[in-house]
Protein backbone atom coordinates (compact mmCIF):
# COMPACT_ATOMS: atom_id res chain seq x y z
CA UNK A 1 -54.94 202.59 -134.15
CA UNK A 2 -54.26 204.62 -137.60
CA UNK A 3 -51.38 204.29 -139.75
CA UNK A 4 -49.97 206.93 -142.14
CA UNK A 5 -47.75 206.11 -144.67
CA UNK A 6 -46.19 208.73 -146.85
CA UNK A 7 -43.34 209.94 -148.84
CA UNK A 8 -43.96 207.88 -152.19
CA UNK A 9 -43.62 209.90 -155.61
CA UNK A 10 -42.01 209.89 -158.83
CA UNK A 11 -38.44 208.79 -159.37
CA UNK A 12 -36.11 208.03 -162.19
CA UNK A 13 -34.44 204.67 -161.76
CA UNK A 14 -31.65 204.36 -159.58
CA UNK A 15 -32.58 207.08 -157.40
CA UNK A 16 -34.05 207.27 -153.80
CA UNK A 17 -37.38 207.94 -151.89
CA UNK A 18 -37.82 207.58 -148.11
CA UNK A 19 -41.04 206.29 -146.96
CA UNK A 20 -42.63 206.97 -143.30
CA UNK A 21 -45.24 205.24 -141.39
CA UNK A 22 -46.63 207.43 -138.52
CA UNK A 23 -48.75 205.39 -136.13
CA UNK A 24 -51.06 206.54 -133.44
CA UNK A 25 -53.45 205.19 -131.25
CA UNK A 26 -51.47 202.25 -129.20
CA UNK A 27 -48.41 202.00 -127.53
CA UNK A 28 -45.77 202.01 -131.37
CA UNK A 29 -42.62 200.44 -129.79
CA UNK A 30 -44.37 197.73 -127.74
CA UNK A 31 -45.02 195.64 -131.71
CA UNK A 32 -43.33 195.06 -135.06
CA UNK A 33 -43.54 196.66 -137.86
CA UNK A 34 -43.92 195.58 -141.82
CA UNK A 35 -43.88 197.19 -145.52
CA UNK A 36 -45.36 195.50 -147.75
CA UNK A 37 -46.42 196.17 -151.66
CA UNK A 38 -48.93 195.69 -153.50
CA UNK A 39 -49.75 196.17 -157.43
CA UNK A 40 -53.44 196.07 -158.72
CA UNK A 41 -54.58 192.43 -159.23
CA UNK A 42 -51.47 191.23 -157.51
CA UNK A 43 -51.09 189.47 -153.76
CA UNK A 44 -49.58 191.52 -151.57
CA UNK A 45 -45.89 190.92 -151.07
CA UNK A 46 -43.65 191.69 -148.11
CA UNK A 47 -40.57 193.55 -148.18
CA UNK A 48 -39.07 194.45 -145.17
CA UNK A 49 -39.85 194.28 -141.38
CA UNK A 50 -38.34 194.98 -138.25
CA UNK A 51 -39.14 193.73 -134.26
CA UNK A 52 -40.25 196.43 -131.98
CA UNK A 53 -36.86 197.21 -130.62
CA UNK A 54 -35.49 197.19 -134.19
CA UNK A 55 -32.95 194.42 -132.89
CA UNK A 56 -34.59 191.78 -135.65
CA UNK A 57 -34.93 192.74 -139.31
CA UNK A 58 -36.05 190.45 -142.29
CA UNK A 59 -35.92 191.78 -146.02
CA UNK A 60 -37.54 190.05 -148.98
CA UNK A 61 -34.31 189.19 -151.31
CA UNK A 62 -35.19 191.19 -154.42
CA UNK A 63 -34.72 194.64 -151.77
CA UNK A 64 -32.15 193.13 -150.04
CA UNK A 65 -28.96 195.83 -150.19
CA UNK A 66 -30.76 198.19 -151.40
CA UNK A 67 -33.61 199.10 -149.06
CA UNK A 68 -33.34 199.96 -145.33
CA UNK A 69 -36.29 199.40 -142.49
CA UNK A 70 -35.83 201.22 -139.58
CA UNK A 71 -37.95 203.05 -137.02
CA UNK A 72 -38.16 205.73 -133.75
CA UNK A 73 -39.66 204.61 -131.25
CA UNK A 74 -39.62 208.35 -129.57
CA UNK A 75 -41.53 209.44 -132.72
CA UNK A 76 -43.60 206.70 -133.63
CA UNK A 77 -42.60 206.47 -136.85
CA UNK A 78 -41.19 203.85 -138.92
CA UNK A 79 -38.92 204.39 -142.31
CA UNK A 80 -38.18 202.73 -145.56
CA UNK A 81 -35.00 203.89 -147.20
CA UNK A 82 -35.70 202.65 -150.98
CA UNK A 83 -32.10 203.39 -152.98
CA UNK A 84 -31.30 201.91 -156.34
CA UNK A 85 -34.72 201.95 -157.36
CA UNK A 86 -35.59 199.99 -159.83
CA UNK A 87 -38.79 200.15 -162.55
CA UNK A 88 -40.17 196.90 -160.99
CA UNK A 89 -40.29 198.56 -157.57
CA UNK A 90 -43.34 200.31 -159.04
CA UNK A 91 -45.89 199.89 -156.79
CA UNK A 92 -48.42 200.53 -153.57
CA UNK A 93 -46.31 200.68 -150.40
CA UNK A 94 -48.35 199.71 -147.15
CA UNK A 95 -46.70 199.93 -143.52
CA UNK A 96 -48.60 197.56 -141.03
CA UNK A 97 -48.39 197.32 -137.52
CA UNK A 98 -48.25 194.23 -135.91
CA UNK A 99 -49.71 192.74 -132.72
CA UNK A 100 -46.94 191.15 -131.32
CA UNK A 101 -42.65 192.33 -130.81
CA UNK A 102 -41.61 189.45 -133.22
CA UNK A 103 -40.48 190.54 -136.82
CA UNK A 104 -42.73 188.44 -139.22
CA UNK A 105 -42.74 188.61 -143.00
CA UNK A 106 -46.49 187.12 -143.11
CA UNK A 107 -49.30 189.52 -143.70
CA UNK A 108 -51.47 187.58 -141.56
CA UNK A 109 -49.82 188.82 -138.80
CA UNK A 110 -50.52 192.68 -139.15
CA UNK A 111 -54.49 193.50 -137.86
CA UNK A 112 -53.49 196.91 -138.58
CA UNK A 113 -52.64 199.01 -141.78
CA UNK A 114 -52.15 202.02 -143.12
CA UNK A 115 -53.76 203.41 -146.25
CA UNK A 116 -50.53 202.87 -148.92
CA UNK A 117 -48.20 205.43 -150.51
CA UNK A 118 -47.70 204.90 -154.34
CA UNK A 119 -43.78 204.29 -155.67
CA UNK A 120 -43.25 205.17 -159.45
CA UNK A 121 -39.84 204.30 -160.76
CA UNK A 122 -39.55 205.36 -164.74
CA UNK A 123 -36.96 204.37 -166.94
């Protein structure tokens, strides 16, 4: 099972990046899927997730209204819309891959990850 996670960069704040997660290796739209971020001596901290049908989706509330999980099931690929980005959504993105169809917000639940995507917001 691999995980790539891409489209972070450099953005001023209040503008937009749209992150992917393209997963091979196991059957994509059979589990959920999770973003999660991470900054250097910081826990890891969810942010969005969605069930494998995309039917269920949980957001952490600081994202909430202005970020958007979603994902293609035909494509294996999963998406993060980020808009209204703010300075303090500077960070590591991660997509994981969970073993079960049940949207979860705990990291324990994803045995698979990808290898992060780096968000800069400036001021």
């Amino acid at each position: 099972v691999q995980l790539q996670a891409s489209g972070g960069g450099l953005v001023q704040a209040g503008g937009c990046l749209r992150l992917s997660c393209a997963v091979t290796g196991f059957g994509f739209d059979a589990y959920a899927i999770g973003w999660f971020r991470q900054a250097p001596g910081n826990e890891r901290e969810f942010v969005a997730t969605i069930d494998w049908a995309g039917g269920r989706i949980h957001y952490q509330h600081s994202v909430q209204g202005r970020f958007t999980i979603s994902r293609d099931n035909a494509k294996n690929t999963a998406y993060l819309q980020m808009n209204s980005l703010k300075p303090e959504d500077t960070t590591v993105y991660y997509c994981a891959s969970s073993a079960t169809t049940s949207a979860s917000t705990r990291s324990s639940t994803y045995p698979y990850w990808g290898q992060g995507t780096l968000v800069t917001v400036s001021s």
